[in-house]
C-alpha atoms as a PDB file:
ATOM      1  CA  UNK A   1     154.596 122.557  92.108  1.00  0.00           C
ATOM      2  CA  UNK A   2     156.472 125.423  90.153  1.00  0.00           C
ATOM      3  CA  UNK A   3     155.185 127.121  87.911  1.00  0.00           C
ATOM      4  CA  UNK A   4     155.155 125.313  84.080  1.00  0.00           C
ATOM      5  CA  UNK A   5     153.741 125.253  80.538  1.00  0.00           C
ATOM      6  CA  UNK A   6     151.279 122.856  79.225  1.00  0.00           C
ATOM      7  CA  UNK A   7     149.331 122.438  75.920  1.00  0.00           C
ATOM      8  CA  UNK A   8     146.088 123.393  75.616  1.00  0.00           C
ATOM      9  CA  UNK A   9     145.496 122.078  72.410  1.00  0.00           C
ATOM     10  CA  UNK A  10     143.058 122.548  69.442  1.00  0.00           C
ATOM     11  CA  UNK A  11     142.220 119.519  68.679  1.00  0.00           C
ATOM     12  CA  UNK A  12     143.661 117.494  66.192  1.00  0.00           C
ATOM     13  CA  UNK A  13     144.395 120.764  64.267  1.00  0.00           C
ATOM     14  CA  UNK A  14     148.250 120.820  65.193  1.00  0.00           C
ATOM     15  CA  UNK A  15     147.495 124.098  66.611  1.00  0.00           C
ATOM     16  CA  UNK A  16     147.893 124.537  70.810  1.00  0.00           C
ATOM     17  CA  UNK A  17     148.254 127.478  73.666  1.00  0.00           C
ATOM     18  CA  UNK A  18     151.294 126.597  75.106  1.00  0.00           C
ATOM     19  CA  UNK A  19     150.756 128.707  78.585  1.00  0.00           C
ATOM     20  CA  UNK A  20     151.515 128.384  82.669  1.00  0.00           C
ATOM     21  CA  UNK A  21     155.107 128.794  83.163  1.00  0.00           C
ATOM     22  CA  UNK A  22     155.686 131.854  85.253  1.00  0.00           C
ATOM     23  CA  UNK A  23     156.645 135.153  84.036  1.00  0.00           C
ATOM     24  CA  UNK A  24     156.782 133.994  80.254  1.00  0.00           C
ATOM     25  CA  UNK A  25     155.050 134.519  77.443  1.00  0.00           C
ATOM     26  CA  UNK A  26     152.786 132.336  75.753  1.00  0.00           C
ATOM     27  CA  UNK A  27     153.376 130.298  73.173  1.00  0.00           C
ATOM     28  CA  UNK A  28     150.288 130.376  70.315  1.00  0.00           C
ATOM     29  CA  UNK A  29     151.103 127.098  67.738  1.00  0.00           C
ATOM     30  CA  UNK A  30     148.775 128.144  64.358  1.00  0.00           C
ATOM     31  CA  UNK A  31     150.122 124.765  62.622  1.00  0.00           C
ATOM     32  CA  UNK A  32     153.292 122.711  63.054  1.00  0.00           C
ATOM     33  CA  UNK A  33     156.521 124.105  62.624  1.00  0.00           C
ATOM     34  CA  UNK A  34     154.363 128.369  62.826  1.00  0.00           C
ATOM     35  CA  UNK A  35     154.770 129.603  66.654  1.00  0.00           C
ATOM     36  CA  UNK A  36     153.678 132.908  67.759  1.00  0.00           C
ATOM     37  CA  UNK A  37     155.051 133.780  71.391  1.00  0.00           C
ATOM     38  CA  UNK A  38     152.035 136.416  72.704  1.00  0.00           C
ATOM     39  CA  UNK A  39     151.553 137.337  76.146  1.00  0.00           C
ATOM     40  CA  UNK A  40     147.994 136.806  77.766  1.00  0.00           C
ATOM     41  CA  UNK A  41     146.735 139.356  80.216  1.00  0.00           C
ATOM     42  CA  UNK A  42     144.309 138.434  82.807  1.00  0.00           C
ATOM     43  CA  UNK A  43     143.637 140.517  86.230  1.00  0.00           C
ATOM     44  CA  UNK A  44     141.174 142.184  88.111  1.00  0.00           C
ATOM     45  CA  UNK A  45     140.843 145.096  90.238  1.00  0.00           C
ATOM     46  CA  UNK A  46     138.418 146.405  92.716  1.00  0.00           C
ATOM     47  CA  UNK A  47     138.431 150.001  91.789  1.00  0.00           C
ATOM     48  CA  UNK A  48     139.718 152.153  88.846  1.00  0.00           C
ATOM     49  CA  UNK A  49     141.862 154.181  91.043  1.00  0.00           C
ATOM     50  CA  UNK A  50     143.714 150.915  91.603  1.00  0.00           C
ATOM     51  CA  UNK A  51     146.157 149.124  89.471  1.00  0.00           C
ATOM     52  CA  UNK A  52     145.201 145.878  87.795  1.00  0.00           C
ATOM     53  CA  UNK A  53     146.782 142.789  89.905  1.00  0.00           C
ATOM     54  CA  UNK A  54     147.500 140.472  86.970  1.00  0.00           C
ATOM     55  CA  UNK A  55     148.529 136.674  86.412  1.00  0.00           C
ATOM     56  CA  UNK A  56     152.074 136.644  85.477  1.00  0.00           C
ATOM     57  CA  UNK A  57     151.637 134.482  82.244  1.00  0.00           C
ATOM     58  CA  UNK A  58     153.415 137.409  79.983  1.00  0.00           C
ATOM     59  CA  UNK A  59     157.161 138.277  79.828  1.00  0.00           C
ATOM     60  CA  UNK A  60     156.660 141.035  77.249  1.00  0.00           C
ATOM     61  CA  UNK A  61     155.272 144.087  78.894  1.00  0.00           C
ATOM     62  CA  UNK A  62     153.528 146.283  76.593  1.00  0.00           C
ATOM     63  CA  UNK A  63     153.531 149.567  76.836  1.00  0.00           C
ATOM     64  CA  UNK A  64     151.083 150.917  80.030  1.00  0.00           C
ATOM     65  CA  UNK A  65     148.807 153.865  79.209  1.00  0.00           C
ATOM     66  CA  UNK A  66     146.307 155.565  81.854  1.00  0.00           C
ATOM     67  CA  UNK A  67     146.148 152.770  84.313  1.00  0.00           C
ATOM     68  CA  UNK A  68     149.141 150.970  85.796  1.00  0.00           C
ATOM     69  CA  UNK A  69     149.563 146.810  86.853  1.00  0.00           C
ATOM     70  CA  UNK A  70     151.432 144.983  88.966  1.00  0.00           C
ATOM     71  CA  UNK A  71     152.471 141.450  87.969  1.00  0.00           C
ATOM     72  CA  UNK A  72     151.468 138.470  90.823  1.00  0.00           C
ATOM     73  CA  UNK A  73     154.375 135.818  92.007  1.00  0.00           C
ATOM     74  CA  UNK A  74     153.668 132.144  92.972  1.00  0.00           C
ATOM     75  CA  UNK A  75     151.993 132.565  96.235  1.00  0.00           C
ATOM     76  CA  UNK A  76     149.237 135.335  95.754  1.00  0.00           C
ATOM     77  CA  UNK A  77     147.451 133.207  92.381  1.00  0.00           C
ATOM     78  CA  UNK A  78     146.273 129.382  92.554  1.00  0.00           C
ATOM     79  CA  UNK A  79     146.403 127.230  90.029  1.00  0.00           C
ATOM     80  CA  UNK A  80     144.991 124.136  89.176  1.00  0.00           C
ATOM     81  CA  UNK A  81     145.986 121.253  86.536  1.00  0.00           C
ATOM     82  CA  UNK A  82     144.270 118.839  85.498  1.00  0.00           C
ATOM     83  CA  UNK A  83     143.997 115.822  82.464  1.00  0.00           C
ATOM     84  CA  UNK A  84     141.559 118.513  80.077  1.00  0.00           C
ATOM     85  CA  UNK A  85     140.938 121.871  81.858  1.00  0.00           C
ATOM     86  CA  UNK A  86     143.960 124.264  83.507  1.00  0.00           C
ATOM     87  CA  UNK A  87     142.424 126.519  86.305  1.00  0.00           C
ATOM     88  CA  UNK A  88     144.449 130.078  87.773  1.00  0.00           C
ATOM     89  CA  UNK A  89     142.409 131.752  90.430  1.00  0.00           C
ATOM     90  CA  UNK A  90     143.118 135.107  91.759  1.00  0.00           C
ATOM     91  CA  UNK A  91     141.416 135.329  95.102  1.00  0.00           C
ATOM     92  CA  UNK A  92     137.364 135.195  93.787  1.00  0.00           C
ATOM     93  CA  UNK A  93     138.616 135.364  89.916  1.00  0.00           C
ATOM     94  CA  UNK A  94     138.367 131.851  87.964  1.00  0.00           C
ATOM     95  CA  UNK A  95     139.663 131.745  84.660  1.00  0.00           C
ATOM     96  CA  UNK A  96     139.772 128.153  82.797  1.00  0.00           C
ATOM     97  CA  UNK A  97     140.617 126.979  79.814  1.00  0.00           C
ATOM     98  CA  UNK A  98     138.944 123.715  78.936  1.00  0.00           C
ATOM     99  CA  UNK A  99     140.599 121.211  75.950  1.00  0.00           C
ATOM    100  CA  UNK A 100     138.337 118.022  76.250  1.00  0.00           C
ATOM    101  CA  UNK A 101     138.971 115.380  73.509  1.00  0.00           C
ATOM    102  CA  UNK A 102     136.083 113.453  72.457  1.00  0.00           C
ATOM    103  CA  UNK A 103     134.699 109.733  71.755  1.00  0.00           C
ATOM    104  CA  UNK A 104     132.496 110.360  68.116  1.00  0.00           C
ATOM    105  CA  UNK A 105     132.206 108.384  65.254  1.00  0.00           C
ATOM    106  CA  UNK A 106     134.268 109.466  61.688  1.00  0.00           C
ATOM    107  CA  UNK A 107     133.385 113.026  60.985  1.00  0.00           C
ATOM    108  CA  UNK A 108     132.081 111.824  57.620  1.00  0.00           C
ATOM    109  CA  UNK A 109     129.482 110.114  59.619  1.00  0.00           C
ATOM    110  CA  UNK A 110     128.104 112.576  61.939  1.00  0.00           C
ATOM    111  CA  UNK A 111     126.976 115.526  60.364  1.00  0.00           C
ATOM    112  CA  UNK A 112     127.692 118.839  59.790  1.00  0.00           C
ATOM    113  CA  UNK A 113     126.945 120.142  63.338  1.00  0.00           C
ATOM    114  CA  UNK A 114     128.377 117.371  65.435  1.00  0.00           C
ATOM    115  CA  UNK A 115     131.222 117.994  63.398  1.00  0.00           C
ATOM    116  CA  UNK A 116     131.374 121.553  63.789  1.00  0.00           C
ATOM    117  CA  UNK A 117     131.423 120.598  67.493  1.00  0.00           C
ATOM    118  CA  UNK A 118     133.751 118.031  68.005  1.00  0.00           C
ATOM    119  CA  UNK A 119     136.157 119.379  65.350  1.00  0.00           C
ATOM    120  CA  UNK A 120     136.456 122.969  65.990  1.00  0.00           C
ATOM    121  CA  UNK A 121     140.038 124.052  66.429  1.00  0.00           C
ATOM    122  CA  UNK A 122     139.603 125.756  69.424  1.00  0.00           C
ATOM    123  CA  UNK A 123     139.591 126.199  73.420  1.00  0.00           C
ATOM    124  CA  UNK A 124     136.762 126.554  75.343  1.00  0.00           C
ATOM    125  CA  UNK A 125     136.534 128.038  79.265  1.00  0.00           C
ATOM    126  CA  UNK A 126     135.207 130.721  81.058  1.00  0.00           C
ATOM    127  CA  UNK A 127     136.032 133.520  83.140  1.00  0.00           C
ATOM    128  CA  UNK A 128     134.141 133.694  86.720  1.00  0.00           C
ATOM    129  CA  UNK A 129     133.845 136.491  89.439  1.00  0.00           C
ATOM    130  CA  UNK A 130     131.851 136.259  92.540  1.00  0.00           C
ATOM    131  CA  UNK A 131     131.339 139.661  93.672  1.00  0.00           C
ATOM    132  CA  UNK A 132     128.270 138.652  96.418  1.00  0.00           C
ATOM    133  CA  UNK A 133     129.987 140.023  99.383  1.00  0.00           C
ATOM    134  CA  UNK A 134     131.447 143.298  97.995  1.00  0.00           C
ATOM    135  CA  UNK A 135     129.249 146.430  97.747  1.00  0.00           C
ATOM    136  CA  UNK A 136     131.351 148.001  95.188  1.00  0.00           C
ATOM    137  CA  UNK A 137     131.798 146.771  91.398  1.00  0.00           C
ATOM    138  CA  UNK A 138     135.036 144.750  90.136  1.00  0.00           C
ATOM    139  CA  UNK A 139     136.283 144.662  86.488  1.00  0.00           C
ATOM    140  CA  UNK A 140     138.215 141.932  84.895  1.00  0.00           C
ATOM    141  CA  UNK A 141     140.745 141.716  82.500  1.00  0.00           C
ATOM    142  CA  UNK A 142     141.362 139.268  79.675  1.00  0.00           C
ATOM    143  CA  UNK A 143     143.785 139.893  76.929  1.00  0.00           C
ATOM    144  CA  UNK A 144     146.083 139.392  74.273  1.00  0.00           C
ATOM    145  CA  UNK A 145     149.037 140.638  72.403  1.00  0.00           C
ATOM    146  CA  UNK A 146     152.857 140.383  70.978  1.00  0.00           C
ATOM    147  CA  UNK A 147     154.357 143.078  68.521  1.00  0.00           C
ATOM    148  CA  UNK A 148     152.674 142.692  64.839  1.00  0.00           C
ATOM    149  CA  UNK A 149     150.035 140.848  66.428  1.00  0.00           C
ATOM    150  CA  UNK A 150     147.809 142.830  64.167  1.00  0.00           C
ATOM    151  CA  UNK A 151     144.443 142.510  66.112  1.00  0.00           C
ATOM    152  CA  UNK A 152     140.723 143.262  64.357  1.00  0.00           C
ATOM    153  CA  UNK A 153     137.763 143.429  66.263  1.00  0.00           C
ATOM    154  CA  UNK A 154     134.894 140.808  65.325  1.00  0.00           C
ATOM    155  CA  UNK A 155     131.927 141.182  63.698  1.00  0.00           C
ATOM    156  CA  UNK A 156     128.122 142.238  65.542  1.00  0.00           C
ATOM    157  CA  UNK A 157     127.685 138.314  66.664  1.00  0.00           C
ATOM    158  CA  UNK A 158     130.035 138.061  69.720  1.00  0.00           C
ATOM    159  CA  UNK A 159     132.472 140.197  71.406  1.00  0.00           C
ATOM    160  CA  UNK A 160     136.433 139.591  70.534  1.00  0.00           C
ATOM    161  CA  UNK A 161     139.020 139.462  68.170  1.00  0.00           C
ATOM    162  CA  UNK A 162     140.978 137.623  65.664  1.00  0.00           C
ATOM    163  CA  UNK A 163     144.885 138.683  64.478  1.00  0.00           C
ATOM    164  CA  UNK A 164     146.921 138.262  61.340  1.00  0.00           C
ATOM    165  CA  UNK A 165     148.833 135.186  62.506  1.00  0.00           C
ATOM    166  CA  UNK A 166     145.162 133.725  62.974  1.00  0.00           C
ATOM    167  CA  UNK A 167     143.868 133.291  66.166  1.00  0.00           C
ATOM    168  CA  UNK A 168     141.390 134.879  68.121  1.00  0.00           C
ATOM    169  CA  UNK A 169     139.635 135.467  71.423  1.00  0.00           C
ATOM    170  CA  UNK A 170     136.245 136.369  72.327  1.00  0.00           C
ATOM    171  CA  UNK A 171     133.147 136.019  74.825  1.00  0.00           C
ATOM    172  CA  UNK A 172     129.570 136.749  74.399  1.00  0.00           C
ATOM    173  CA  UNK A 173     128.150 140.826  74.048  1.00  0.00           C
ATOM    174  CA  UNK A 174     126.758 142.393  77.178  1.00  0.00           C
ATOM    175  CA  UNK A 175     126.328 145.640  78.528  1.00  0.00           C
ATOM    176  CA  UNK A 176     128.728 144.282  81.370  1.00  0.00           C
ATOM    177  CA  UNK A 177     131.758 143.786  78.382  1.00  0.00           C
ATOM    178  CA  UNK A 178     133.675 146.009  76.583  1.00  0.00           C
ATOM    179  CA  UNK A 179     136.805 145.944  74.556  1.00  0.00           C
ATOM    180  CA  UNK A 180     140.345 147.333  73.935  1.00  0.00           C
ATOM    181  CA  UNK A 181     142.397 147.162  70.878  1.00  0.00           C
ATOM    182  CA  UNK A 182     145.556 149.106  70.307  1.00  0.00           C
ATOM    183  CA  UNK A 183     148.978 149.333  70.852  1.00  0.00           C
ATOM    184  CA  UNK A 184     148.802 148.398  75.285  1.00  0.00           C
ATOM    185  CA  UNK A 185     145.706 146.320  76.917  1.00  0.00           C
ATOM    186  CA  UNK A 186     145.740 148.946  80.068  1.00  0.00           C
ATOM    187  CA  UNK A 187     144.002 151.894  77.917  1.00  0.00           C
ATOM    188  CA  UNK A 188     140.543 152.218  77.243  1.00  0.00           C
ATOM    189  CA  UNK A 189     139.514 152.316  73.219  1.00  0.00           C
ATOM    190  CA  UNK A 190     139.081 150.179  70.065  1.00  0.00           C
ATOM    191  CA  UNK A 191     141.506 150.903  67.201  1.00  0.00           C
ATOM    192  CA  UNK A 192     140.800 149.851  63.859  1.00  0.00           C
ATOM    193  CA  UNK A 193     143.505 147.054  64.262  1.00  0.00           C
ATOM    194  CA  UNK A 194     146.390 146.716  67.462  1.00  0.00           C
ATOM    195  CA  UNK A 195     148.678 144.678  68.844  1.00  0.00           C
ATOM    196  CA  UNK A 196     147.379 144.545  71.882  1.00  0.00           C
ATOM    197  CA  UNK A 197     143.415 143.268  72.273  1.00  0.00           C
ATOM    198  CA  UNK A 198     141.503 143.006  75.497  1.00  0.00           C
ATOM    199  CA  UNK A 199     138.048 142.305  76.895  1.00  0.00           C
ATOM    200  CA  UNK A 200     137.062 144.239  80.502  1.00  0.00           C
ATOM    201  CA  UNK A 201     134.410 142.496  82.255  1.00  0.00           C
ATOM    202  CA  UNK A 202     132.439 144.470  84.731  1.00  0.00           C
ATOM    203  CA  UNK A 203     130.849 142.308  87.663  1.00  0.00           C
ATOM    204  CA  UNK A 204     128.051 144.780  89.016  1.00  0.00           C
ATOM    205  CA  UNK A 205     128.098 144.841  93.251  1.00  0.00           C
ATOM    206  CA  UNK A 206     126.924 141.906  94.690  1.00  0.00           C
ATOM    207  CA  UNK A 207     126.382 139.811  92.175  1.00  0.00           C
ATOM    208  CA  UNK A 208     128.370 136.223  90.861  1.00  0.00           C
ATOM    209  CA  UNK A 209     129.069 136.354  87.010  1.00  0.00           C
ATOM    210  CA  UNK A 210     130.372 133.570  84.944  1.00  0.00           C
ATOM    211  CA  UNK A 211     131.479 135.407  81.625  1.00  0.00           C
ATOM    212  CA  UNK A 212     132.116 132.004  78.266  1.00  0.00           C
ATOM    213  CA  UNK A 213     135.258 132.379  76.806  1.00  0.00           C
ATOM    214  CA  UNK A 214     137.055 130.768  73.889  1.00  0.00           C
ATOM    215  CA  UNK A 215     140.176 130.922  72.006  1.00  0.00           C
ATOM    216  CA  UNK A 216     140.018 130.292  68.399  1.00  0.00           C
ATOM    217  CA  UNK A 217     142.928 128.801  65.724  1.00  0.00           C
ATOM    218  CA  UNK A 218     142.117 128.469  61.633  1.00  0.00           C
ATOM    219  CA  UNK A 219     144.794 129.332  58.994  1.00  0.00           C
ATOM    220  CA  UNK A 220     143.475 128.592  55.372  1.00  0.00           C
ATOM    221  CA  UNK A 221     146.980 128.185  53.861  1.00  0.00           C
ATOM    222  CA  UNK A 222     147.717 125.065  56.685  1.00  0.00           C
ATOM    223  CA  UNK A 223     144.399 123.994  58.010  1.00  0.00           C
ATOM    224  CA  UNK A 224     143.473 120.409  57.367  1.00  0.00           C
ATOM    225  CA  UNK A 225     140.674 119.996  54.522  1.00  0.00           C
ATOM    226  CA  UNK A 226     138.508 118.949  57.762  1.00  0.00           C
ATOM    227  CA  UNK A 227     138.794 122.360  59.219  1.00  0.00           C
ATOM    228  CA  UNK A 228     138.348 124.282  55.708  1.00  0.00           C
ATOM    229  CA  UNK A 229     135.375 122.182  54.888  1.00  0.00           C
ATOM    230  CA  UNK A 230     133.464 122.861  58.670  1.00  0.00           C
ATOM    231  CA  UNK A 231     134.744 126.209  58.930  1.00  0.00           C
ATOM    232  CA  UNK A 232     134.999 129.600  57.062  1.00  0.00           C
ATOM    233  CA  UNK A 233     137.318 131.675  59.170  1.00  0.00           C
ATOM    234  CA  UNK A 234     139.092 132.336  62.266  1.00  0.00           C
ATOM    235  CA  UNK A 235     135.451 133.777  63.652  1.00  0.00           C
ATOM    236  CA  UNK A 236     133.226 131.124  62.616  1.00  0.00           C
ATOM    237  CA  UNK A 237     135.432 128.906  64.645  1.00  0.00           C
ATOM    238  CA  UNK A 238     135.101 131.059  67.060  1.00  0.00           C
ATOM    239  CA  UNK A 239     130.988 131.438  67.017  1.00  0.00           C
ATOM    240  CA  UNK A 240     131.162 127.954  66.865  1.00  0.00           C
ATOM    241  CA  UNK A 241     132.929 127.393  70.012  1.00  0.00           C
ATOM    242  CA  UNK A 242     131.013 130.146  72.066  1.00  0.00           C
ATOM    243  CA  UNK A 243     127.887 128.699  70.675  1.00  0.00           C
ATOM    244  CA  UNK A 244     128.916 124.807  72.115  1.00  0.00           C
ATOM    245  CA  UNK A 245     130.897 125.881  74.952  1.00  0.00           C
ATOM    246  CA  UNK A 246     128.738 124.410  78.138  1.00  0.00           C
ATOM    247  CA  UNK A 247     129.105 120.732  76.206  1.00  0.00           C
ATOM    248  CA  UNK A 248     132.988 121.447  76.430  1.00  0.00           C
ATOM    249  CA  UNK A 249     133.040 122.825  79.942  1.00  0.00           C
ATOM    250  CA  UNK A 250     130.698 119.809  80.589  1.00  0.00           C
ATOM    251  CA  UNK A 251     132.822 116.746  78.895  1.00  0.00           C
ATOM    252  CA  UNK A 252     136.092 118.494  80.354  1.00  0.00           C
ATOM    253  CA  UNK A 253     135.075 118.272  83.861  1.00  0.00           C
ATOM    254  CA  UNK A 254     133.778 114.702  83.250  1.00  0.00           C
ATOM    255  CA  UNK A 255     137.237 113.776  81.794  1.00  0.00           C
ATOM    256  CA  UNK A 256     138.965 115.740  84.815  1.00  0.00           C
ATOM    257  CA  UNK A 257     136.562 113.556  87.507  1.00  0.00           C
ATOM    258  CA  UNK A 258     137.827 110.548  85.920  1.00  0.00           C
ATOM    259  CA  UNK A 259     141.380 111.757  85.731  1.00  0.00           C
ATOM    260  CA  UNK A 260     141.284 112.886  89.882  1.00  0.00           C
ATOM    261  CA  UNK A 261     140.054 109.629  90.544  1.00  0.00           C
ATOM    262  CA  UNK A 262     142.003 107.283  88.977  1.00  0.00           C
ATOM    263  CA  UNK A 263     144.888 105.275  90.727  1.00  0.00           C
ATOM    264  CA  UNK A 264     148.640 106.269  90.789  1.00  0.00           C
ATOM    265  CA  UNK A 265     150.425 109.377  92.173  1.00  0.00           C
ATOM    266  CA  UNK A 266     149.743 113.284  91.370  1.00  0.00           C
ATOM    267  CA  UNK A 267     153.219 113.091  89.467  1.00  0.00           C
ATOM    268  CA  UNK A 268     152.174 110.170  87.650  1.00  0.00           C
ATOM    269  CA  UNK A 269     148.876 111.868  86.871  1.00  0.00           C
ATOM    270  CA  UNK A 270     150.163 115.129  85.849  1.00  0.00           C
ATOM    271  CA  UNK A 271     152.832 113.465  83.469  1.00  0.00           C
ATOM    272  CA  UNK A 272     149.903 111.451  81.904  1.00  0.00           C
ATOM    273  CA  UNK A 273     148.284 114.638  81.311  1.00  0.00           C
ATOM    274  CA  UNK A 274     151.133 116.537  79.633  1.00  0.00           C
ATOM    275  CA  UNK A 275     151.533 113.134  77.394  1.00  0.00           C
ATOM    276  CA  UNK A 276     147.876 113.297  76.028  1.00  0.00           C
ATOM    277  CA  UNK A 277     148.022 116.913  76.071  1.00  0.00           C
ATOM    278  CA  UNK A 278     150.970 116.862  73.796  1.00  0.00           C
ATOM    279  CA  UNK A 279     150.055 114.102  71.404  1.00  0.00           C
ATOM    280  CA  UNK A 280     146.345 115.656  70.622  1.00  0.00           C
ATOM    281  CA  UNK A 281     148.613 119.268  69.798  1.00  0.00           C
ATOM    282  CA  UNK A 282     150.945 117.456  67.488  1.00  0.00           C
ATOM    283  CA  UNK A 283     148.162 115.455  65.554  1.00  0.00           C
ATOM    284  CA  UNK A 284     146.154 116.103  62.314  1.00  0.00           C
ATOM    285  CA  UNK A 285     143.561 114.683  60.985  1.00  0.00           C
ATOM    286  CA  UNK A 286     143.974 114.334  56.700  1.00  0.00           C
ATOM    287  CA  UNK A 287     141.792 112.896  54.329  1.00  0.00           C
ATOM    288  CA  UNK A 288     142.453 108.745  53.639  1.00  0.00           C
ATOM    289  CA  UNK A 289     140.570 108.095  51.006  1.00  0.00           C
ATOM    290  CA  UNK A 290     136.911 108.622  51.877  1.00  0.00           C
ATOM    291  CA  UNK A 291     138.359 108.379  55.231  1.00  0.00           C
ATOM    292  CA  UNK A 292     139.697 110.548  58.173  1.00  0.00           C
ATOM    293  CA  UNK A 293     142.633 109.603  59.408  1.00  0.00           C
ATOM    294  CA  UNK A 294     144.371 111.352  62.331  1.00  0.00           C
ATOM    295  CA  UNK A 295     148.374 111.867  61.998  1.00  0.00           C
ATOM    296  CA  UNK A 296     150.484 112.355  64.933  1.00  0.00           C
ATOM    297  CA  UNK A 297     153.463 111.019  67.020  1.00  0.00           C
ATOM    298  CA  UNK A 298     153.058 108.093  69.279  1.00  0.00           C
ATOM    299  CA  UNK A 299     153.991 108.648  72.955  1.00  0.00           C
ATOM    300  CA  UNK A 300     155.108 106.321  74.928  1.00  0.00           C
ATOM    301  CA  UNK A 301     152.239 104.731  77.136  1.00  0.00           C
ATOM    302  CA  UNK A 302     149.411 105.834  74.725  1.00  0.00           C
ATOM    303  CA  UNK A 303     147.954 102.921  72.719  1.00  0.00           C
ATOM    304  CA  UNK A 304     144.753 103.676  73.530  1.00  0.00           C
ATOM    305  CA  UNK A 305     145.611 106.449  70.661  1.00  0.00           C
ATOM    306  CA  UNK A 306     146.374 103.927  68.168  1.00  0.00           C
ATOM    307  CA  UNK A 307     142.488 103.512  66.681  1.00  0.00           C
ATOM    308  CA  UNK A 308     142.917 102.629  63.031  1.00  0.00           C
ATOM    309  CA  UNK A 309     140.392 106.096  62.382  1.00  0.00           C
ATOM    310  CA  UNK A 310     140.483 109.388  64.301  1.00  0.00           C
ATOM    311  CA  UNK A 311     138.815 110.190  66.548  1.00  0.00           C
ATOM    312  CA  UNK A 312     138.274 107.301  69.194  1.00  0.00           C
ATOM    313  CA  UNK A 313     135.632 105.303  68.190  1.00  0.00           C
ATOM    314  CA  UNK A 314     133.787 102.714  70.456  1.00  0.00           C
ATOM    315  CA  UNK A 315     131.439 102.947  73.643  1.00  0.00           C
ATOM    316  CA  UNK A 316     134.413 103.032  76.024  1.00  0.00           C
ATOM    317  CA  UNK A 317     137.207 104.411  74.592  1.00  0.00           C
ATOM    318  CA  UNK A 318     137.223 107.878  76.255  1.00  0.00           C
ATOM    319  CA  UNK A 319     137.230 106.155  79.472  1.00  0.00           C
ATOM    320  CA  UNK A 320     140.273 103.614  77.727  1.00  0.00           C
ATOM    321  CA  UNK A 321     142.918 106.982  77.200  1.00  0.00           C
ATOM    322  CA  UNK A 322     141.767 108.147  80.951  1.00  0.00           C
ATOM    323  CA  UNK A 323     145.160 107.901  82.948  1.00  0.00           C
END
């Protein structure tokens, strides 16, 4: 299948990662109608004498200082799709991003934490390396970065960042992570602020690592009053969303067993995918009342979507919106 974008959405927080197509930049949506095309670096190589072999999911190539890259074509990277996780693999590398939608009562109703976890307006994943059979360590890449990106590191809690146009990136600390920020990810050091951010990930010599990961969205001046009320900043969503990231890994692959199984072709499936994938991007959820309601367009096919309250309420009704 060639090469193509898909939403990986926040949800409900009309905020997405638009990212797959080949040799393009991402696209990073902060709220409707505010689009941020940033390119998103992720490689590995076996040596630093080497050059990093990377996934070709930037156009923009930022400026290369110390260590040199070369860009992977369809072919030498796998990828696979699915109905709530996207997977590339690069040889032994995984690296997944994981945008599970969820079957909860009104967020009125379930507390503060549940909230905080089934709200958060970000992406959850994980970035895995199994180095058993080499004697020698390997270091991974993962990135971001566009001109005026404007990139700060995080506070002590986690290791990452968050930028101007409000997004962020992170994983947890380690002796085995360390971090870039400045004006190219392919130099080592941490500027005050950059355009270019970047976590290495060092996987010792025989050894398997599996390293969370999350991508975080929160802009005060657009959020929705659910978001501002949960969440303080750009880094508490993303705390949040390292702290709860096994659930998400764990309802994503339930969603994608569901999804594999299910009757019709892989076109059909994949289409279905893109069509949930693009509604939960483009929805909201606003205050009703002393109700949440969730705002969005209506695609064709999706009536399962059409609950009178957001999210989906009822015993079945993740398994209803499962193509």
């Amino acid at each position: 299948m060639k090469p193509f974008h898909a939403h990986h959405p926040a949800l409900c927080a009309g905020a997405s990662l638009l990212a797959g197509e080949d040799g393009a930049d991402c696209v990073f949506r902060t709220n409707p109608g505010h689009e941020l095309p940033m390119g998103l670096f992720v490689g590995i190589r076996q040596a630093p004498t080497l050059p990093w072999r990377m996934l070709p999911l930037f156009a923009t190539t930022p400026t290369v200082s110390g260590e040199s890259f070369e860009t992977l074509t369809p072919g030498r990277y796998g990828r696979t799709f699915a109905l709530a996780s996207d997977r590339w693999l690069i040889g032994p590398l995984v690296f997944k991003l994981c945008t599970p939608f969820w079957n909860t009562s009104d967020p009125a109703e379930c507390g503060r934490e549940v909230a905080r976890l089934h709200f958060a307006p970000s992406i959850g994943g994980f970035v895995e390396y199994d180095n058993t059979h080499s004697d020698e360590p390997v270091e991974v890449i993962v990135g971001a970065g566009a001109p005026d990106a404007a990139f700060q590191p995080t506070a002590d809690g986690f290791a990452g960042f968050t930028s101007a146009c409000r997004v962020g990136f992170g994983t947890e600390k380690s002796l085995e992570v360390r971090t870039r920020l400045g004006d190219t990810p392919f130099a080592e050091g941490v500027a005050p602020t950059g355009d270019y951010a970047a976590l290495v990930l060092t996987i010792p010599a025989a050894t398997k690592r599996v390293f969370p990961f999350a991508i975080g969205f929160f802009n005060p001046d657009d959020a929705t009053q659910l978001h501002r009320s949960l969440f303080e900043n750009a880094e508490d969503v993303l705390a949040c969303a390292l702290a709860n990231n096994r659930e998400v890994i764990r309802r994503a692959d339930e969603l994608d067993a569901a999804w594999f199984g299910s009757p019709g072709t892989r076109e059909e499936k994949v289409a279905r995918a893109h069509a949930v994938r693009k509604h939960l991007a483009e929805s909201r959820i606003k205050k009703a009342g002393s109700r949440w309601t969730r705002s969005g367009p209506k695609e064709e096919g999706l009536d399962a979507f059409d609950a009178e309250f957001f999210p989906w309420t009822g015993p079945s009704r993740s398994q209803e919106i499962t193509p």
